[in-house]
N, C-alpha and C. Protein backbone atom coordinates (compact mmCIF):
# COMPACT_ATOMS: atom_id res chain seq x y z
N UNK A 1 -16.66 -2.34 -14.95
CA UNK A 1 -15.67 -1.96 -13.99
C UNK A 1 -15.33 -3.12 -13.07
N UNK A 2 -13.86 -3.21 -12.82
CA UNK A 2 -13.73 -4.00 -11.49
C UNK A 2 -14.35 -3.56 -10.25
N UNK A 3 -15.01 -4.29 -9.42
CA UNK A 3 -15.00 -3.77 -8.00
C UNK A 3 -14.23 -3.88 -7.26
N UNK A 4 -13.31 -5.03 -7.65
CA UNK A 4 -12.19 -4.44 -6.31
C UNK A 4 -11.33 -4.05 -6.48
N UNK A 5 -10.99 -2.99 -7.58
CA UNK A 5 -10.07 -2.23 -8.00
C UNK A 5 -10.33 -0.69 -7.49
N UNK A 6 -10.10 -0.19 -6.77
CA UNK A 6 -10.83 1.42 -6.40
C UNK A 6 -10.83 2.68 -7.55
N UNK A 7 -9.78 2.62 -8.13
CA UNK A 7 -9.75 3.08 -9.36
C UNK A 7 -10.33 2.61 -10.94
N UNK A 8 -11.39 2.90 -11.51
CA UNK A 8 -10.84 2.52 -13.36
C UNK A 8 -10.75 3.56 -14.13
N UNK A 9 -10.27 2.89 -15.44
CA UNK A 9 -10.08 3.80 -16.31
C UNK A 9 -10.40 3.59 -17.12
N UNK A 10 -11.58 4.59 -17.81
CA UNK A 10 -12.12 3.89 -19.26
C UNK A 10 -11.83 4.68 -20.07
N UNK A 11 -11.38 3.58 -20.93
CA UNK A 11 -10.88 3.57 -22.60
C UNK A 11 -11.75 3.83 -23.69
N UNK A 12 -11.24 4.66 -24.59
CA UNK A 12 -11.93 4.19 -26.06
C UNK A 12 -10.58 3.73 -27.32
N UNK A 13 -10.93 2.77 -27.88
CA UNK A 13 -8.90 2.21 -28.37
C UNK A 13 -9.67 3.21 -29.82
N UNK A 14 -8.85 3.79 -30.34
CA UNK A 14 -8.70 4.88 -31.12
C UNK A 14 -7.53 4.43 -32.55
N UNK A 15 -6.93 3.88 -32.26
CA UNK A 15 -5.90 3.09 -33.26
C UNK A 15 -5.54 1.80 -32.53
N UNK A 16 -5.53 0.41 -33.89
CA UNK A 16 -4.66 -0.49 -33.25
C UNK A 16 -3.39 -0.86 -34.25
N UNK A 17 -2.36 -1.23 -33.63
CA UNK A 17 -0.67 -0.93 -34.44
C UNK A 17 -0.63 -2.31 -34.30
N UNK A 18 -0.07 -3.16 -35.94
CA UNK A 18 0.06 -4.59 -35.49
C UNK A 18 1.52 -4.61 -35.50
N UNK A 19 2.39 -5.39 -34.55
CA UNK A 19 3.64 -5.14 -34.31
C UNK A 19 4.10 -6.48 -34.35
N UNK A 20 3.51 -6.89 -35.55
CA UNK A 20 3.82 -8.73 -35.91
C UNK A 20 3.72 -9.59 -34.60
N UNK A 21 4.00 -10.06 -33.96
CA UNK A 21 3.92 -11.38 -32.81
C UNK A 21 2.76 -10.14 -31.42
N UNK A 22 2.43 -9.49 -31.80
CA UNK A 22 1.56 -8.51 -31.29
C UNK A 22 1.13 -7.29 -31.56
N UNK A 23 -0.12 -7.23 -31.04
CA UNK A 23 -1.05 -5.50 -31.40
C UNK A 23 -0.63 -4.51 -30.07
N UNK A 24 -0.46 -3.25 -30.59
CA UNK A 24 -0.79 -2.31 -29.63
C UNK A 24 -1.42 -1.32 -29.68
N UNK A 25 -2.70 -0.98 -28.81
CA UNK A 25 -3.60 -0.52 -28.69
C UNK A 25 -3.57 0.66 -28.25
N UNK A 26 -3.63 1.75 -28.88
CA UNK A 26 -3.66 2.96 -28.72
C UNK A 26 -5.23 3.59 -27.86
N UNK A 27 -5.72 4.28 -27.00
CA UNK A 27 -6.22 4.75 -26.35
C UNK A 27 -6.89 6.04 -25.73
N UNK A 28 -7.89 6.52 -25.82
CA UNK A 28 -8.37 7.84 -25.54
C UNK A 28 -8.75 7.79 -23.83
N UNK A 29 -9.05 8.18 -23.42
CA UNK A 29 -9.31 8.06 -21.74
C UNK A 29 -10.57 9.16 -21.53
N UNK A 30 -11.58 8.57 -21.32
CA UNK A 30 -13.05 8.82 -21.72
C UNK A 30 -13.31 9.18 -20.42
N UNK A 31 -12.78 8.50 -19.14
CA UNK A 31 -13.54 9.07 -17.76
C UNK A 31 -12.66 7.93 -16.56
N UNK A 32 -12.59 8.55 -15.69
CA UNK A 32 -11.77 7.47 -14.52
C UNK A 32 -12.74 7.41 -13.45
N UNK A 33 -12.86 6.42 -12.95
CA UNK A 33 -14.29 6.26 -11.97
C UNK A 33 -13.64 6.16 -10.69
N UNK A 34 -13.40 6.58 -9.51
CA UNK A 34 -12.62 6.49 -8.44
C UNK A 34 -13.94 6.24 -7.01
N UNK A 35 -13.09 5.18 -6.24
CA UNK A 35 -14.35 4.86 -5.18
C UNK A 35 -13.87 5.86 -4.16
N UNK A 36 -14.70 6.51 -3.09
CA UNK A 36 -14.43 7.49 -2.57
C UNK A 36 -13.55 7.11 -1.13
N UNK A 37 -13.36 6.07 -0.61
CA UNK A 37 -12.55 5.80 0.09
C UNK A 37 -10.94 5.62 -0.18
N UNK A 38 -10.52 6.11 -1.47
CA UNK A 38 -8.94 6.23 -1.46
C UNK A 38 -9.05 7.43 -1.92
N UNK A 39 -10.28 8.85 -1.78
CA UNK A 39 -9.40 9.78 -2.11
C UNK A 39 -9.07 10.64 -0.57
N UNK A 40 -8.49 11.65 -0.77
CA UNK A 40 -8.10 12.81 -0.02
C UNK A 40 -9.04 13.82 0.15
N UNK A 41 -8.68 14.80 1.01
CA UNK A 41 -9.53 15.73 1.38
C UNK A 41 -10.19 16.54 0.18
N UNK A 42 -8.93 16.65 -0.81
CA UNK A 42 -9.26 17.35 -2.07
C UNK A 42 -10.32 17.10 -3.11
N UNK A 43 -10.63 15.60 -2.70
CA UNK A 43 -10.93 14.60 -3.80
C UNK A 43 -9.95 13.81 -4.91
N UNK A 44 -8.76 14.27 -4.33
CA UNK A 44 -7.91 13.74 -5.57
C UNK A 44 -7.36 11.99 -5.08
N UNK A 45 -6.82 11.35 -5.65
CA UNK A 45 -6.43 10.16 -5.87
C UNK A 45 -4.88 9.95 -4.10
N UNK A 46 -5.55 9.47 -3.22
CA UNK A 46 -4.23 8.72 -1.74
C UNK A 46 -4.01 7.72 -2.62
N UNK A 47 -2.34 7.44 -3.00
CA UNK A 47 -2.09 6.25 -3.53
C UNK A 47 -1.65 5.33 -2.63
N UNK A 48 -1.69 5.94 -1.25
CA UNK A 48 -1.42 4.90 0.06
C UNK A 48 -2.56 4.42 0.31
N UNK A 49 -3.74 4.69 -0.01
CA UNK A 49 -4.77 4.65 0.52
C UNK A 49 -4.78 3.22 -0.77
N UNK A 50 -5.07 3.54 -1.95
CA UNK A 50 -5.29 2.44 -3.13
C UNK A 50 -4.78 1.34 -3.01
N UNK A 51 -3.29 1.68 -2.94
CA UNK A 51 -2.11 0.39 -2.99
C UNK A 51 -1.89 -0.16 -4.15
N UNK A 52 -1.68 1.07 -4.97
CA UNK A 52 -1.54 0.04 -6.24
C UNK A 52 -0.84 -0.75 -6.64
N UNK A 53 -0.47 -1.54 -7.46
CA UNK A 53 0.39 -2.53 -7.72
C UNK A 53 0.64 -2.53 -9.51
N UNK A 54 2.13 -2.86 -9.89
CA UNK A 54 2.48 -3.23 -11.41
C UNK A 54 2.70 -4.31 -11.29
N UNK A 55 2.58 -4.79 -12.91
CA UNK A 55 3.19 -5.77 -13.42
C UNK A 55 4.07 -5.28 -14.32
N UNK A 56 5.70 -6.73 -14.18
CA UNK A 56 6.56 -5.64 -15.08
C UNK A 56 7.34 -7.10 -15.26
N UNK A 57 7.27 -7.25 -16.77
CA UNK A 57 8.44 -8.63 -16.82
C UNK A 57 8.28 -9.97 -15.58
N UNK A 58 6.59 -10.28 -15.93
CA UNK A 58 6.68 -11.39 -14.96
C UNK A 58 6.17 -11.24 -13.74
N UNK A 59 6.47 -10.08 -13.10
CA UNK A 59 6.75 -9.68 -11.62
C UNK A 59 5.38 -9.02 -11.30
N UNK A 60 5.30 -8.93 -9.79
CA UNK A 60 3.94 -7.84 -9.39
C UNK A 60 5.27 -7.11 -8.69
N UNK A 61 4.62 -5.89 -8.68
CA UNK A 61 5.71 -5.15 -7.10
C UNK A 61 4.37 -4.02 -6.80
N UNK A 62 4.61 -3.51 -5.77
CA UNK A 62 3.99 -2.82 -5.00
C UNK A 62 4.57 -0.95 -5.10
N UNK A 63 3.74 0.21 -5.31
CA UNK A 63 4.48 1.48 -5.46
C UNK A 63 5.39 1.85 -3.91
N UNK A 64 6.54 2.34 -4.61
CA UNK A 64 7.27 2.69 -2.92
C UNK A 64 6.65 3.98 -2.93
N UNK A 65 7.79 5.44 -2.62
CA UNK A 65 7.64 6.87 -1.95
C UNK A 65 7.90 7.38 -3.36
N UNK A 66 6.86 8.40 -3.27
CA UNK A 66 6.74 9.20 -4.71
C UNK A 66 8.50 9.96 -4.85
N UNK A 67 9.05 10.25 -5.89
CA UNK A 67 10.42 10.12 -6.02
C UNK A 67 10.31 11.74 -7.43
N UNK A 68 9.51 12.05 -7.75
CA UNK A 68 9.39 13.50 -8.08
C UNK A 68 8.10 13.96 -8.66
N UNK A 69 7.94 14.87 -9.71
CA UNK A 69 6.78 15.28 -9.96
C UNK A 69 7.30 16.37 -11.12
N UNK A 70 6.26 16.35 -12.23
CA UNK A 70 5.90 17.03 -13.04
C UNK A 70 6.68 16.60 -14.43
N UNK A 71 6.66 14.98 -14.84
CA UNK A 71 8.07 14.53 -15.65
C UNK A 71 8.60 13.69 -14.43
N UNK A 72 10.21 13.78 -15.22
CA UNK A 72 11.08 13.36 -14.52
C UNK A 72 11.78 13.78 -13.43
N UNK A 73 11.31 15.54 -13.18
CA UNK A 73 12.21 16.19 -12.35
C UNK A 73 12.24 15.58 -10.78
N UNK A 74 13.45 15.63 -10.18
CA UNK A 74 13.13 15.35 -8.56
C UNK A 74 13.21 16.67 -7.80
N UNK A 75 12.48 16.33 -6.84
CA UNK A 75 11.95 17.28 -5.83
C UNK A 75 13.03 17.86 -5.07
């Protein structure tokens, strides 16, 4: 696990797809280990609290305001 990641997520890769100039790794999700200072009262996952961050084409960016739930639908 990272430690300074508050969240992980462990994998088991279950299939790998070779997609010529790269593989993609297919994935089972075996257990998520969460440090107890980003969750909520519930125990569930503050993503204000985490701060997570992507990478996307190069870039880091930072998550803005959750924008819907359950899919695509908006709130």
């Amino acid at each position: 696990m990272i430690k300074e990641c508050p969240v992980n997520i462990e994998c088991k890769v279950t299939k790998i797809l070779s997609l010529g100039a790269h593989d993609m790794f297919i994935g089972e999700v075996v257990k998520v280990h969460r440090d107890r200072s980003v969750l909520d009262k519930e125990g569930n996952v503050d993503y204000s609290k985490a701060a997570p961050i992507v990478y996307n084409q190069g870039e880091y960016w930072s998550l803005g305001e959750r924008i819907g739930r359950y899919g695509f639908s908006a709130e």
